[in-house]
Protein backbone atom coordinates (compact mmCIF):
# COMPACT_ATOMS: atom_id res chain seq x y z
CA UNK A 1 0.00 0.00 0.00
CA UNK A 2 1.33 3.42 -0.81
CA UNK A 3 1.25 6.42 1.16
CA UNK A 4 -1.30 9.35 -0.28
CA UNK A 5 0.72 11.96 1.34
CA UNK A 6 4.27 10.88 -0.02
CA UNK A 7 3.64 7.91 -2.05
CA UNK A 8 6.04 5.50 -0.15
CA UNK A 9 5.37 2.06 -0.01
CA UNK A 10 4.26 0.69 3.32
CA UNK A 11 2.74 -2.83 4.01
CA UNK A 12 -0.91 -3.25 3.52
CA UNK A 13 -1.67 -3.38 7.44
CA UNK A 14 0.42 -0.38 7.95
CA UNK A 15 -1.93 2.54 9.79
CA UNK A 16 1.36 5.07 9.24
CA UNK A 17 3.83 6.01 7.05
CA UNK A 18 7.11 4.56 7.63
CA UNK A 19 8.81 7.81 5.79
CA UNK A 20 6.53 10.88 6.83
CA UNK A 21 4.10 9.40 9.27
CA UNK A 22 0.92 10.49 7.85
CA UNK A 23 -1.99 7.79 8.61
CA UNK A 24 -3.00 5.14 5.82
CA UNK A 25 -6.95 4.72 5.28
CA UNK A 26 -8.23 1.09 4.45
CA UNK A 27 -10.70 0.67 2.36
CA UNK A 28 -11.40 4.36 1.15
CA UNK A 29 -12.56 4.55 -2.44
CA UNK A 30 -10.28 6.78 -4.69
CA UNK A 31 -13.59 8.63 -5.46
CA UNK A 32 -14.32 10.12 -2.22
CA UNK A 33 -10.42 11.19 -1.14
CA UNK A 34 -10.00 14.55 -1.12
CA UNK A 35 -6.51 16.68 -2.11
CA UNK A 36 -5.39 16.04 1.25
CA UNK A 37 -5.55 11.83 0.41
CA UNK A 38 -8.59 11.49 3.28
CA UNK A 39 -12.31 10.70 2.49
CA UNK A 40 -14.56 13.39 1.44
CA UNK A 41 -16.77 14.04 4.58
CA UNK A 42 -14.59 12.63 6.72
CA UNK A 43 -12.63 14.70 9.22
CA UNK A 44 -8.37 14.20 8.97
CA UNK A 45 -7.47 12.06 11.50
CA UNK A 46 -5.19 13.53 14.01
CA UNK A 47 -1.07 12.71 13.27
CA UNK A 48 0.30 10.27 15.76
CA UNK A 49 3.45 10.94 17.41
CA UNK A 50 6.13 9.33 15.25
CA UNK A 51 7.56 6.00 17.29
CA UNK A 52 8.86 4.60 14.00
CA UNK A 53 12.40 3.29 13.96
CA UNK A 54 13.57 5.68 10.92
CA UNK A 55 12.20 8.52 13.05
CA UNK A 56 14.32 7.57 15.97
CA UNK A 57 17.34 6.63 13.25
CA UNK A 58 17.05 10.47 11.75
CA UNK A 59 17.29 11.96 15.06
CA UNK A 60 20.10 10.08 15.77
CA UNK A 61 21.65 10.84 12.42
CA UNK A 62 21.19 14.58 12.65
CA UNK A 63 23.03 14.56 16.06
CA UNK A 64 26.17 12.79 14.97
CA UNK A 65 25.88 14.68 11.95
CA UNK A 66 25.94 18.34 14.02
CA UNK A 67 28.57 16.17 16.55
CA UNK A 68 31.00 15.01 13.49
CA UNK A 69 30.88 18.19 11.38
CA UNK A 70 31.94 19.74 14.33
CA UNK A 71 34.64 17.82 14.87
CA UNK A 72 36.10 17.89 11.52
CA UNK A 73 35.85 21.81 11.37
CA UNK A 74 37.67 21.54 14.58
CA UNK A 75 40.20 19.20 13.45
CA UNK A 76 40.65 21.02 9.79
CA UNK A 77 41.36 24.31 11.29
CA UNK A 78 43.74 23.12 14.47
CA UNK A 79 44.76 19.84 14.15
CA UNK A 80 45.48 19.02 10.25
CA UNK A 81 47.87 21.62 10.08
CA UNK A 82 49.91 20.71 12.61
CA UNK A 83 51.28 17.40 11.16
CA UNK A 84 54.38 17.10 9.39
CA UNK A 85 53.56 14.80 6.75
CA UNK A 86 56.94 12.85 5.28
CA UNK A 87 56.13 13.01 1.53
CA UNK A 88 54.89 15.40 -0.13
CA UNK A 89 54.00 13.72 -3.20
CA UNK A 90 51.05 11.79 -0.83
CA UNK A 91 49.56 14.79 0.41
CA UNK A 92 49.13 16.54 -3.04
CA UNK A 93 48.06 13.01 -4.46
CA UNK A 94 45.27 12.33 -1.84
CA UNK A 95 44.62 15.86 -2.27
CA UNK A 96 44.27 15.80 -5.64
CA UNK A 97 41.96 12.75 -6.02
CA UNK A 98 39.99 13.53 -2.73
CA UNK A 99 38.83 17.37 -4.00
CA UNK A 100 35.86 16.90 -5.44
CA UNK A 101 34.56 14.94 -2.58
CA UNK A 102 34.53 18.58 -0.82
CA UNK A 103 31.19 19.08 -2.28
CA UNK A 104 29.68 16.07 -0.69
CA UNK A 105 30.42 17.49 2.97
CA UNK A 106 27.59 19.31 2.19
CA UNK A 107 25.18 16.61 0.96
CA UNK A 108 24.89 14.39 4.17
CA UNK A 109 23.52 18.11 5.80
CA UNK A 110 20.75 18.95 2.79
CA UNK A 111 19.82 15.52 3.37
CA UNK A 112 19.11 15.72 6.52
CA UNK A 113 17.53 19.29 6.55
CA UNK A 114 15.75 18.80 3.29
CA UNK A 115 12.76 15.50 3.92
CA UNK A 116 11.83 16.23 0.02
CA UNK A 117 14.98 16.06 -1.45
CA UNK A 118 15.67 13.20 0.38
CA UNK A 119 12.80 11.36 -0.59
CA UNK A 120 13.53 11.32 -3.92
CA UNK A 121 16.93 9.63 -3.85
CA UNK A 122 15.89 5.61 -4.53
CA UNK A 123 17.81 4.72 -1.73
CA UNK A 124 15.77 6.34 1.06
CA UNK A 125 13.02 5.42 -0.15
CA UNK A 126 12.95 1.71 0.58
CA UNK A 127 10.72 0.37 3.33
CA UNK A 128 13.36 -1.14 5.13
CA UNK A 129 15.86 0.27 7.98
CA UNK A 130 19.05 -1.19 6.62
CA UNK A 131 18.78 0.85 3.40
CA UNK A 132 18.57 3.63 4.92
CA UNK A 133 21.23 2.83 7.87
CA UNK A 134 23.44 2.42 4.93
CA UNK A 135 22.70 5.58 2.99
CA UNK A 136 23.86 7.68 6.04
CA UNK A 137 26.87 5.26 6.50
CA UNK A 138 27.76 6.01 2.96
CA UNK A 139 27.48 9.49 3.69
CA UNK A 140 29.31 9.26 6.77
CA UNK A 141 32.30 7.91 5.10
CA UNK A 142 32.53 10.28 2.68
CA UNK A 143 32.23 14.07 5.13
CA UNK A 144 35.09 11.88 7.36
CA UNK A 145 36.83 11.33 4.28
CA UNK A 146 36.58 14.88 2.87
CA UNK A 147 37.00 17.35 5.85
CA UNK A 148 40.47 16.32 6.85
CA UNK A 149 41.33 16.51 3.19
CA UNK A 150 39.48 19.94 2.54
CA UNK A 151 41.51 21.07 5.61
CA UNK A 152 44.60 19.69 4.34
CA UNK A 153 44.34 22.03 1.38
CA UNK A 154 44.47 25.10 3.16
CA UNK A 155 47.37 24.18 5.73
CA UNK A 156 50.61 26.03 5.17
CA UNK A 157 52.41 22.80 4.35
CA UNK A 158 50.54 21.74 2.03
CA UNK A 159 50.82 24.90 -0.25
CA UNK A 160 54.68 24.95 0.69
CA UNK A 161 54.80 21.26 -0.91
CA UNK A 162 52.25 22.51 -3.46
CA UNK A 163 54.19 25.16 -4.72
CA UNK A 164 57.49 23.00 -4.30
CA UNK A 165 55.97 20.31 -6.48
CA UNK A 166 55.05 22.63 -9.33
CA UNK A 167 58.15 24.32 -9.14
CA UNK A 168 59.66 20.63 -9.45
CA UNK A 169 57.15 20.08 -11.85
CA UNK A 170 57.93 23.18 -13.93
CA UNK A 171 61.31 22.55 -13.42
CA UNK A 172 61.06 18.95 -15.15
CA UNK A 173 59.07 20.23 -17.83
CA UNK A 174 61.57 22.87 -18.62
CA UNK A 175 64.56 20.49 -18.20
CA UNK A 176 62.81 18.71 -20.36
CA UNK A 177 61.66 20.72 -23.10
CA UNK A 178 65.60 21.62 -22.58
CA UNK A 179 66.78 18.45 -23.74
CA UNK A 180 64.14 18.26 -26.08
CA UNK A 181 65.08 21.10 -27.60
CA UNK A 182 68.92 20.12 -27.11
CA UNK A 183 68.33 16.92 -29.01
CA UNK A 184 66.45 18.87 -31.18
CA UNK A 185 69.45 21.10 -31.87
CA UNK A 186 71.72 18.04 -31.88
CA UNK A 187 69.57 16.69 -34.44
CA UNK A 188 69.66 20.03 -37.01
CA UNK A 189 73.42 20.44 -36.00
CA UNK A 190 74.03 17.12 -37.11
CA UNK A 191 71.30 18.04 -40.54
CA UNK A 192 73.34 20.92 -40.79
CA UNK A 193 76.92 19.15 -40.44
CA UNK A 194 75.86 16.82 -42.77
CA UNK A 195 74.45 18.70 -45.60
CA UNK A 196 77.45 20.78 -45.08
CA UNK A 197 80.00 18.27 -45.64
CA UNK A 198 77.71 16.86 -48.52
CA UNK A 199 77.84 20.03 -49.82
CA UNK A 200 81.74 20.70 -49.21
CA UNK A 201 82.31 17.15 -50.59
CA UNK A 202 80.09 17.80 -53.76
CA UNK A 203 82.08 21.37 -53.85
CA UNK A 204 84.99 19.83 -53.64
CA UNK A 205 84.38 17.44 -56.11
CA UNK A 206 82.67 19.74 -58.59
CA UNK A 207 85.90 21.87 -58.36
CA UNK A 208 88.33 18.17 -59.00
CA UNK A 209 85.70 17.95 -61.73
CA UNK A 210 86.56 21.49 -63.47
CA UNK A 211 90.19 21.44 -62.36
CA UNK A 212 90.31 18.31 -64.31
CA UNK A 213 88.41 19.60 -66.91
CA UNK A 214 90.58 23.10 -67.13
CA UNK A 215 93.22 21.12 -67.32
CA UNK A 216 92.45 19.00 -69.94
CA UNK A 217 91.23 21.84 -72.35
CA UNK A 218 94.42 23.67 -71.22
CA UNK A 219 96.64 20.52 -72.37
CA UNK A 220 94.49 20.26 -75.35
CA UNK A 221 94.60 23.69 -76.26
CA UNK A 222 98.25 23.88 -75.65
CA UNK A 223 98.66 21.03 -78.05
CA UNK A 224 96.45 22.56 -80.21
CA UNK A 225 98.16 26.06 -80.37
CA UNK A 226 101.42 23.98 -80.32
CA UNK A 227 99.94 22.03 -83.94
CA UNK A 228 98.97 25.31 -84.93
CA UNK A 229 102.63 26.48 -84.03
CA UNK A 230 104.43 24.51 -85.72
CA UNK A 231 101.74 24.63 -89.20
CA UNK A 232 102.42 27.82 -88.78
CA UNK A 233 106.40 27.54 -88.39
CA UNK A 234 106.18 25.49 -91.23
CA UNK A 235 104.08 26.90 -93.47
CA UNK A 236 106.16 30.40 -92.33
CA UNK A 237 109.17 28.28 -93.58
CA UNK A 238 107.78 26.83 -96.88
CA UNK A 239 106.16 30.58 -98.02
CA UNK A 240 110.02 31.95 -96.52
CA UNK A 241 111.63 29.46 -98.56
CA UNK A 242 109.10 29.53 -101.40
CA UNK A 243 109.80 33.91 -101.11
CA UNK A 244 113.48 33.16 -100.96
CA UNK A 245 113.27 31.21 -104.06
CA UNK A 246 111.04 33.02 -105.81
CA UNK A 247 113.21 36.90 -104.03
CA UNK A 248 116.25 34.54 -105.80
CA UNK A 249 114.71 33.90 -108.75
CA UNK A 250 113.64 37.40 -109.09
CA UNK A 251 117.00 38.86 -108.44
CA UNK A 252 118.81 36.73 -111.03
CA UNK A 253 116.03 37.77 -113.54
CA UNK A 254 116.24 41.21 -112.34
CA UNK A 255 120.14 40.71 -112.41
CA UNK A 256 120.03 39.25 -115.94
CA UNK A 257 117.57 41.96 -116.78
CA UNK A 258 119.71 44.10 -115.20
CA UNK A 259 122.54 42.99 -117.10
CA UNK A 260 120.63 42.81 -120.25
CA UNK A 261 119.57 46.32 -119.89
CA UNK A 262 122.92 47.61 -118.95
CA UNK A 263 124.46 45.74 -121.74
CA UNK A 264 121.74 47.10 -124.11
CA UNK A 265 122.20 50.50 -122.16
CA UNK A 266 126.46 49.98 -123.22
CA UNK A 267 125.49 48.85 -126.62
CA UNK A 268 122.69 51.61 -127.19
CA UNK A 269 125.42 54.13 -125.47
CA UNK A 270 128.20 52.82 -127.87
CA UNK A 271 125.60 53.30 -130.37
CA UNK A 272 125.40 57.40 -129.56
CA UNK A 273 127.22 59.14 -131.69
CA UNK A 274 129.69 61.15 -130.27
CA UNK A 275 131.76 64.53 -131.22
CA UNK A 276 132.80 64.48 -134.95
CA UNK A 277 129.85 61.63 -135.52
CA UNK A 278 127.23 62.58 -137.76
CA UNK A 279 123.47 61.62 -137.01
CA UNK A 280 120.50 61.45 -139.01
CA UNK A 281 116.97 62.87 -137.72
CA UNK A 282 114.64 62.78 -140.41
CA UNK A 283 115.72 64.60 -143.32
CA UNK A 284 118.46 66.37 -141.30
CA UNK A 285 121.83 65.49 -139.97
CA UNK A 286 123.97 66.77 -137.31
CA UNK A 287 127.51 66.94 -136.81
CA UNK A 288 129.19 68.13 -133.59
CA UNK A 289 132.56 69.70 -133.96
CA UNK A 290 133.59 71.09 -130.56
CA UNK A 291 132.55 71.68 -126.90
CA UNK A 292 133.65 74.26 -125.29
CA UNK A 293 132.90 76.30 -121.58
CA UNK A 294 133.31 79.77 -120.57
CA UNK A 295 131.82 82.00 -118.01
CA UNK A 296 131.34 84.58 -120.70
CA UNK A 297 129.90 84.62 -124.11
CA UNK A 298 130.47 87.66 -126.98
CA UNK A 299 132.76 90.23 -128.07
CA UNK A 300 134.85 92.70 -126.31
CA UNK A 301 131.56 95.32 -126.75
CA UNK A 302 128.73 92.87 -126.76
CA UNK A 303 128.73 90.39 -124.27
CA UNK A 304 127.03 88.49 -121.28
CA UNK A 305 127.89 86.33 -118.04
CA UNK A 306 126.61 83.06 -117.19
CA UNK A 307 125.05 82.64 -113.93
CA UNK A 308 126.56 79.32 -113.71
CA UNK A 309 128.93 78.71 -116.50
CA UNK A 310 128.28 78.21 -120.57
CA UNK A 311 129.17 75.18 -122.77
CA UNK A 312 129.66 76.48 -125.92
CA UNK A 313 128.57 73.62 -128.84
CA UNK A 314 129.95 73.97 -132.15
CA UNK A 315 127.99 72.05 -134.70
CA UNK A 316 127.01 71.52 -138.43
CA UNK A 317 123.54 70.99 -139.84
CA UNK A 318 123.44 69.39 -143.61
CA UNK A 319 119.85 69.53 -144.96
CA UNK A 320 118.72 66.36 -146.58
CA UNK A 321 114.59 67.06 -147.62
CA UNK A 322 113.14 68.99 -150.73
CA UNK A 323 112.70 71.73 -148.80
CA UNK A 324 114.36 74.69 -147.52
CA UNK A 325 114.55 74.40 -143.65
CA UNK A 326 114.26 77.31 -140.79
CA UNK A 327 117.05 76.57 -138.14
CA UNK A 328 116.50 77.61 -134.96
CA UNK A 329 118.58 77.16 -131.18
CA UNK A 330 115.33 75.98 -129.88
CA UNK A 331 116.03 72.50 -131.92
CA UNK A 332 118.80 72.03 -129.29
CA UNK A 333 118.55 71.01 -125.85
CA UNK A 334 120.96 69.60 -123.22
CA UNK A 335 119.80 66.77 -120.98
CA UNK A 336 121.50 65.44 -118.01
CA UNK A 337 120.03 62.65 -116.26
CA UNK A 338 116.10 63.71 -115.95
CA UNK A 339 117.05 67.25 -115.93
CA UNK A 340 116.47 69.49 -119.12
CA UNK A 341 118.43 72.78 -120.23
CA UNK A 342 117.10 75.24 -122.96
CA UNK A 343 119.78 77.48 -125.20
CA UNK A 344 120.64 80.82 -124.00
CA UNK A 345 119.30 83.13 -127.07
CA UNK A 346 121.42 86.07 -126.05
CA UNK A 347 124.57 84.44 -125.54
CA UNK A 348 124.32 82.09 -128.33
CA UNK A 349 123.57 85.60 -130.66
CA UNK A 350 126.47 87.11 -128.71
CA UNK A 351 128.92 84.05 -129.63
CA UNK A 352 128.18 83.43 -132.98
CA UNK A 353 128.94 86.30 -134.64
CA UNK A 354 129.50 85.69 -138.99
CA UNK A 355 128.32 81.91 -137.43
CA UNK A 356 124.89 82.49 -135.84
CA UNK A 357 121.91 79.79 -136.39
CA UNK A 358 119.33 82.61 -135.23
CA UNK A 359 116.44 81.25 -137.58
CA UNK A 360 118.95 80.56 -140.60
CA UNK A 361 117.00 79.20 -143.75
CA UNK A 362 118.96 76.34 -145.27
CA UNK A 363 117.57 75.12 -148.35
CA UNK A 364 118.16 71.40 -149.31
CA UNK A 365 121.14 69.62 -150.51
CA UNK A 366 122.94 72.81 -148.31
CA UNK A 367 125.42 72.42 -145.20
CA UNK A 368 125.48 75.24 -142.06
CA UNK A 369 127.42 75.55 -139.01
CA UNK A 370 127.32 77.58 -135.69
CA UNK A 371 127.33 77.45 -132.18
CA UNK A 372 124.43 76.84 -129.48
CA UNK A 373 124.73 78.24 -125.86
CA UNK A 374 124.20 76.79 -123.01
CA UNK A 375 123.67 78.21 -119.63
CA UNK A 376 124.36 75.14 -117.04
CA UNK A 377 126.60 74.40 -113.81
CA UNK A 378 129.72 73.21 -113.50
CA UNK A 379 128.57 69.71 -112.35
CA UNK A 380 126.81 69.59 -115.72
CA UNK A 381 129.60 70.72 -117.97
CA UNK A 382 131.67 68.15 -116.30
CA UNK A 383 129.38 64.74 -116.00
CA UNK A 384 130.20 61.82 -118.51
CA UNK A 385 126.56 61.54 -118.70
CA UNK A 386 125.67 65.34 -120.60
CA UNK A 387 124.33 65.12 -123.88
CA UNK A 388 122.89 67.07 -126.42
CA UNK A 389 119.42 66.34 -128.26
CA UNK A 390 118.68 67.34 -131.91
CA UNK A 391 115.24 67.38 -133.43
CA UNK A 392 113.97 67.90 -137.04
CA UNK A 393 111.94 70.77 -136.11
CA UNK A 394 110.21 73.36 -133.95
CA UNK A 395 107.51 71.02 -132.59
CA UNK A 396 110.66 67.83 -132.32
CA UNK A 397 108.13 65.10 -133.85
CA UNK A 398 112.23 63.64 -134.36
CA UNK A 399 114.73 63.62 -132.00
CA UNK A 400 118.55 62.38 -131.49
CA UNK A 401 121.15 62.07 -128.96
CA UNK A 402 124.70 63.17 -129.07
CA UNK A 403 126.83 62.56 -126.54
CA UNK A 404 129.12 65.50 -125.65
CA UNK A 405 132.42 63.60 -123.26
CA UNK A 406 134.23 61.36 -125.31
């Protein structure tokens, strides 16, 4: 049978509530109940004292309760923080996994206090004693277990060996994140190393490689410029021997032209005619009788002076054409290497006297003689090489030599 009031099972010849004490009616139709859980009409009967064992137990419970929270507030604020505990480590441990237990210090108390609350935990609400005996012993257990250690929290020792152990803690984690970063280090120190002596051994090999190479193009262009050397040195001596050869071959056929022309040159000269020679120029021939110098030319009243000194040339003129011919000095002319040397008008006027050829008209089959002057230096009148050239007329379309030294 279950109780109207708080719906807790009770046995069916129960006449109260074994939780809140309120009176069980047999036999009264749901119908005529009223709010209250007693019979419409019918007057509530009057709450007996409660004599029930969990009445007695509660009472009980609440005292120790009061008694033992007492104590442990006592024994957390005087007591706990007077021991010396030996390790550390066990205090913060049992601290540690005891905290959240604080909370429950407070449970056992709204338990207590609080009937509703209570009831609706399943494990007050069975019938029996033990169950509930149990429920407070569970609770019991737990405030004894979590005073001392919320006490323990707050003692001086234990946030000494609090702060110690994170400092240790810390201290670890650093040394630790020290060697991990050491090893770390170690590790891209010995990356490094590596790819450094990779790279100084592929450096060093590289530069093997091109001193190898350098050398090799050096050897091969020293044997090349060597090949090209001596090509050169001997196609230098082939074109210096083919030169010589052909320099030799030259100056023997310059020499024998040379020669040739020097031998012409004697036979052409020995072919000149000289003084007293006659030679033929056209229609005309000329015959030089004398050559003579002076540094004057004329008489005792009409005379001149040569600015360097005269050569005075006798010669005859023997026209050989149908025609009568106009002699002048200007068909005479003195020649001396490449030089050329005109007559002297005046002094050849001046020294001719019953024998001048001042535009004399010879007619043909007819012979004439006079002199031509000459105004030359010294040098001239005395080279081997002077000679005098004779032409056919006033434009010379003919000309001969005569040579003047014998």
């Amino acid at each position: 049978m279950n109780c109207m009031k708080c719906g807790a099972k009770n046995k069916d010849d129960s006449k109260f509530c074994i939780e809140c004490g309120s009176p069980i009616s047999n036999g009264n139709p749901i119908g005529n109940m009223q709010p209250n859980g007693y019979s419409v009409g019918k007057t509530p009967p009057v709450t007996p004292p409660k004599s029930e064992p969990a009445k007695i137990i509660m009472q009980v419970l609440k005292i120790l309760f009061v008694i033992f929270a007492a104590i442990c507030t006592l024994v957390a604020l005087f007591i706990v923080p007077q021991f010396q505990v030996a390790s550390r480590d066990i205090i913060i441990y049992r601290a540690n996994s005891f905290t959240f237990m604080l909370i429950a210090l407070l449970l056992p108390g709204i338990l207590i206090l609080v009937p509703s609350l209570r009831k609706k935990i399943p494990l007050f609400k069975k019938g029996k004693v033990g169950y509930t005996i149990l429920g407070w012993v569970i609770l019991f257990f737990i405030g004894c277990i979590s005073i001392p250690v919320y006490g323990a929290m707050y003692s001086p020792e234990y946030k000494s060996a609090e702060i110690t152990y994170n400092s240790e803690l810390a201290l670890q984690r650093e040394e630790a994140s020290a060697s991990k970063v050491q090893a770390k280090s170690e590790v891209a120190a010995s990356k490094v190393q590596a790819k450094s002596e990779a790279a100084a051994s592929k450096v060093q090999a590289e530069s093997e490689a091109a001193a190898s190479k350098a050398q090799a193009e050096s050897e091969a262009t020293a044997a090349k410029i060597q090949a090209e050397s001596e090509a050169t040195a001997s196609k230098i001596q082939a074109e210096s021997e083919s030169a010589a050869s052909k320099i030799q071959a030259e100056s023997e056929s310059a020499a024998s032209k040379i020669q040739a022309e020097s031998e012409s040159a004697a036979e052409s000269l020995s072919k000149i005619p000289k003084i007293g020679e006659k030679i033929n120029v056209g229609d005309v021939s000329y015959v030089v009788g004398k050559v003579e110098t002076s540094k004057t030319a004329g008489g005792e009243y009409l005379n001149t002076t040569a600015k360097g000194i005269y050569l005075i040339v006798t010669i005859s003129i023997t026209n050989n054409s149908n025609e009568s011919l106009t002699i002048s000095d200007s068909f005479f002319t003195i020649i001396n290497g490449e030089k050329k040397y005109s007559a002297d008008s005046t002094a050849t006027l001046y020294a001719s006297d019953d024998q001048s050829l001042w535009y004399d008209e010879l007619n043909p089959d007819l012979t004439t003689s006079g002199v031509v002057v000459f105004d030359v230096s010294q040098n001239v009148a005395d080279s081997p090489d002077t000679q005098l050239q004779v032409q056919t007329g006033f434009w010379g379309t003919q000309t001969g030599i005569i040579h003047l030294i014998n």
